[in-house]
C-alpha atoms as a PDB file:
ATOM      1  CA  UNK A   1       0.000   0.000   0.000  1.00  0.00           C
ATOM      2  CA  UNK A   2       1.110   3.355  -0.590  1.00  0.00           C
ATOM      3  CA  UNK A   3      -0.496   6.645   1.082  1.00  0.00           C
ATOM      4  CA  UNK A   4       0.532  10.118   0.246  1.00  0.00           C
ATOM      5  CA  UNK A   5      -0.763  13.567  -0.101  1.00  0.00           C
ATOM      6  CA  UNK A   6      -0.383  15.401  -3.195  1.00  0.00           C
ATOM      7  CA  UNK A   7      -1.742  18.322  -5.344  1.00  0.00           C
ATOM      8  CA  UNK A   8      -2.950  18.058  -9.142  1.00  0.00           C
ATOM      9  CA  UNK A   9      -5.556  19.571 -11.556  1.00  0.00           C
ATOM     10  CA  UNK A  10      -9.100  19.085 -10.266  1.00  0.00           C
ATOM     11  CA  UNK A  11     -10.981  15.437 -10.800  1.00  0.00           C
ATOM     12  CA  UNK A  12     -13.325  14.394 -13.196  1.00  0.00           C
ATOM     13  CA  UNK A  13     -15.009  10.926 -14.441  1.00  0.00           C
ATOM     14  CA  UNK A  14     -11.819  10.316 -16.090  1.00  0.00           C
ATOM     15  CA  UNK A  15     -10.003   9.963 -13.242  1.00  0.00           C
ATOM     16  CA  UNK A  16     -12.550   7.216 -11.839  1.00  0.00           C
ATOM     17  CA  UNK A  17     -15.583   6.308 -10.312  1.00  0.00           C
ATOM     18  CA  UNK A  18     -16.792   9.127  -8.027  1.00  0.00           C
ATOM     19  CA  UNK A  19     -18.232   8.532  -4.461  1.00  0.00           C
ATOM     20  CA  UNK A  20     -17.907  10.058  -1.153  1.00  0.00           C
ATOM     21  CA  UNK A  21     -15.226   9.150   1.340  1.00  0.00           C
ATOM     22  CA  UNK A  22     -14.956  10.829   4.994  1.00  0.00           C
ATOM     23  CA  UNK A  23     -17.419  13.337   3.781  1.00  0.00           C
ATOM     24  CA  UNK A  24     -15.054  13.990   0.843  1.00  0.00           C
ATOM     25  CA  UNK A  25     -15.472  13.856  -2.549  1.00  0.00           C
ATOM     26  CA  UNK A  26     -13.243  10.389  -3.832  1.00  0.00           C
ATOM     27  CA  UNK A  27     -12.400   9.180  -6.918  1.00  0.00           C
ATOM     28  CA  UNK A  28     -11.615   5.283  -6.963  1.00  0.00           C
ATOM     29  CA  UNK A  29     -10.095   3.980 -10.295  1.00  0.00           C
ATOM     30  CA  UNK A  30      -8.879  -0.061 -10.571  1.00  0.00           C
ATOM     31  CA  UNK A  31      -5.745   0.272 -12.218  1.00  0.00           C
ATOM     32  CA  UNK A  32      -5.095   3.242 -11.692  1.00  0.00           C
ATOM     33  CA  UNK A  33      -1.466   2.731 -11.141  1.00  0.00           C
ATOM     34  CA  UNK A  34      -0.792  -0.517 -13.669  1.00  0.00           C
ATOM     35  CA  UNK A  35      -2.020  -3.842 -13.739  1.00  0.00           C
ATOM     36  CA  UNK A  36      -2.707  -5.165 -10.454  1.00  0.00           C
ATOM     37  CA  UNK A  37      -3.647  -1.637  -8.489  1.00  0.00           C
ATOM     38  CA  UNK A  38      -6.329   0.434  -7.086  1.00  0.00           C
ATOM     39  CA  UNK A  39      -6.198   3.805  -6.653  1.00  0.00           C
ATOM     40  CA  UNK A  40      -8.069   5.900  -4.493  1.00  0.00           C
ATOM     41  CA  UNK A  41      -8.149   9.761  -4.946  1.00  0.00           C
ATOM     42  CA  UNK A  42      -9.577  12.102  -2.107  1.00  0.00           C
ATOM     43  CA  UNK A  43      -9.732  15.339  -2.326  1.00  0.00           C
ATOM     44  CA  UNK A  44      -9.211  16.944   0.767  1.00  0.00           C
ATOM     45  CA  UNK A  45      -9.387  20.904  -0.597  1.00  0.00           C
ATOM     46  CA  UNK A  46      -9.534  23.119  -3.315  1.00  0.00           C
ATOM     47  CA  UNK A  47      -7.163  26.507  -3.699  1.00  0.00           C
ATOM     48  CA  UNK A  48      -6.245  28.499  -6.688  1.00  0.00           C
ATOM     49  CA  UNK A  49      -2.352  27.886  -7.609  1.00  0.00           C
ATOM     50  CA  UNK A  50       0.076  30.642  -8.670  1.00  0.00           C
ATOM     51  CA  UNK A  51      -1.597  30.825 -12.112  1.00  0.00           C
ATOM     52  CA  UNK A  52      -5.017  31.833 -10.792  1.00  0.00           C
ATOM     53  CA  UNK A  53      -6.150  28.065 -11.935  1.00  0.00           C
ATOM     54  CA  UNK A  54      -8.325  25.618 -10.392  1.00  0.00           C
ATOM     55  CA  UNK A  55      -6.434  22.959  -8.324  1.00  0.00           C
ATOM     56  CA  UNK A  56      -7.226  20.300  -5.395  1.00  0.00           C
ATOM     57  CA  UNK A  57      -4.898  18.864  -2.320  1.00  0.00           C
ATOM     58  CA  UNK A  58      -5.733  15.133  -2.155  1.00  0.00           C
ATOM     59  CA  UNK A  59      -5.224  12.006  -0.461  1.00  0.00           C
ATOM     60  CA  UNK A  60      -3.591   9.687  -2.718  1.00  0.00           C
ATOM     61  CA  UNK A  61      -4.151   5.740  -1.577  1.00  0.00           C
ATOM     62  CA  UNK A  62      -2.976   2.760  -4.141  1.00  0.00           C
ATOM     63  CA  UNK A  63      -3.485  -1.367  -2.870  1.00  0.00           C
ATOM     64  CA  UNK A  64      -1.248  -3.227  -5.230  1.00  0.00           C
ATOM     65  CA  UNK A  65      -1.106  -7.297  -5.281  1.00  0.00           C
ATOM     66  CA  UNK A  66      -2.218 -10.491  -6.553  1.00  0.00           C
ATOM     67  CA  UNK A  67      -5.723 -10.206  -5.548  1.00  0.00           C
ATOM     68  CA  UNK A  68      -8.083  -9.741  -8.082  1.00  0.00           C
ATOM     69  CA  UNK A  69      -9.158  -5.664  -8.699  1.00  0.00           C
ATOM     70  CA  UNK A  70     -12.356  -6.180  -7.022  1.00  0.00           C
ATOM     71  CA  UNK A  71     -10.747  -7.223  -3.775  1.00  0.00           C
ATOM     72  CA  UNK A  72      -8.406  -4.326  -3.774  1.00  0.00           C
ATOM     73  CA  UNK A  73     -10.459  -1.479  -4.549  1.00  0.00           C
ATOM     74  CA  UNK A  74     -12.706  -2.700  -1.432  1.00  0.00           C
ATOM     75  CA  UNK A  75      -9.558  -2.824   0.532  1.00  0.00           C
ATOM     76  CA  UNK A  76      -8.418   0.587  -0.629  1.00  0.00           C
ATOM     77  CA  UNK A  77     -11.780   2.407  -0.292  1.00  0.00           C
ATOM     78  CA  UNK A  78     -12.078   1.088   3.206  1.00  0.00           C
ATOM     79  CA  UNK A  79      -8.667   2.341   4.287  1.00  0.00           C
ATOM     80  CA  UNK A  80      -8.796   5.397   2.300  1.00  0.00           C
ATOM     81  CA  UNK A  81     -12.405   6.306   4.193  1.00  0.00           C
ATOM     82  CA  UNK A  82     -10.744   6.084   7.458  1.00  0.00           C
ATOM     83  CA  UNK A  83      -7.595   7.933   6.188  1.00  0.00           C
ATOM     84  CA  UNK A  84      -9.921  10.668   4.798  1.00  0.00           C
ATOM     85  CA  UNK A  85     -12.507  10.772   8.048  1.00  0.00           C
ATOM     86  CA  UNK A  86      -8.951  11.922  10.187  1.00  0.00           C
ATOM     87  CA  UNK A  87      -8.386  14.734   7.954  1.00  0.00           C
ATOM     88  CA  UNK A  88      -8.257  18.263   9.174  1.00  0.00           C
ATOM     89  CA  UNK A  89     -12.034  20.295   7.390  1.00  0.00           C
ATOM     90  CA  UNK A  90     -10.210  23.063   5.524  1.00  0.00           C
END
């Protein structure tokens, strides 16, 4: 498992199938990160960057193994939900 916070453009439908996490808008995409992954995208706030543009600070949560996707993106959505729920409300 991997777990990090990072920044990016804002998320769409591209970027997975939306849902709510911790009271947080999420994003959870099987394969997100290759063959084998899920990611799990929540956003935890929204700023304008040094260009004036539209752009989000998220949690970023990815299960890799052998299980099958299914398995992992229940795995990941679980931890990512608790991850999300400890959050500080911006």
């Amino acid at each position: 498992m991997k777990l990090r916070f990072d920044r990016g453009q804002p998320l769409g439908a591209a970027d997975g199938r939306p849902t709510r996490l911790g009271g947080r808008r999420a994003f959870v995409q099987p394969d997100g990160e290759g063959d084998g992954t899920c990611l799990v995208r929540v956003v935890h706030r929204s700023y304008a960057d040094q260009n004036g543009e539209d752009a989000i600070e998220m949690l970023f949560l990815v299960v890799q193994g052998s299980a099958e996707t299914r398995t992992q993106c229940s795995m990941a959505t679980r931890l990512a939900n608790s991850a999300a729920g400890a959050l500080p409300r911006p």
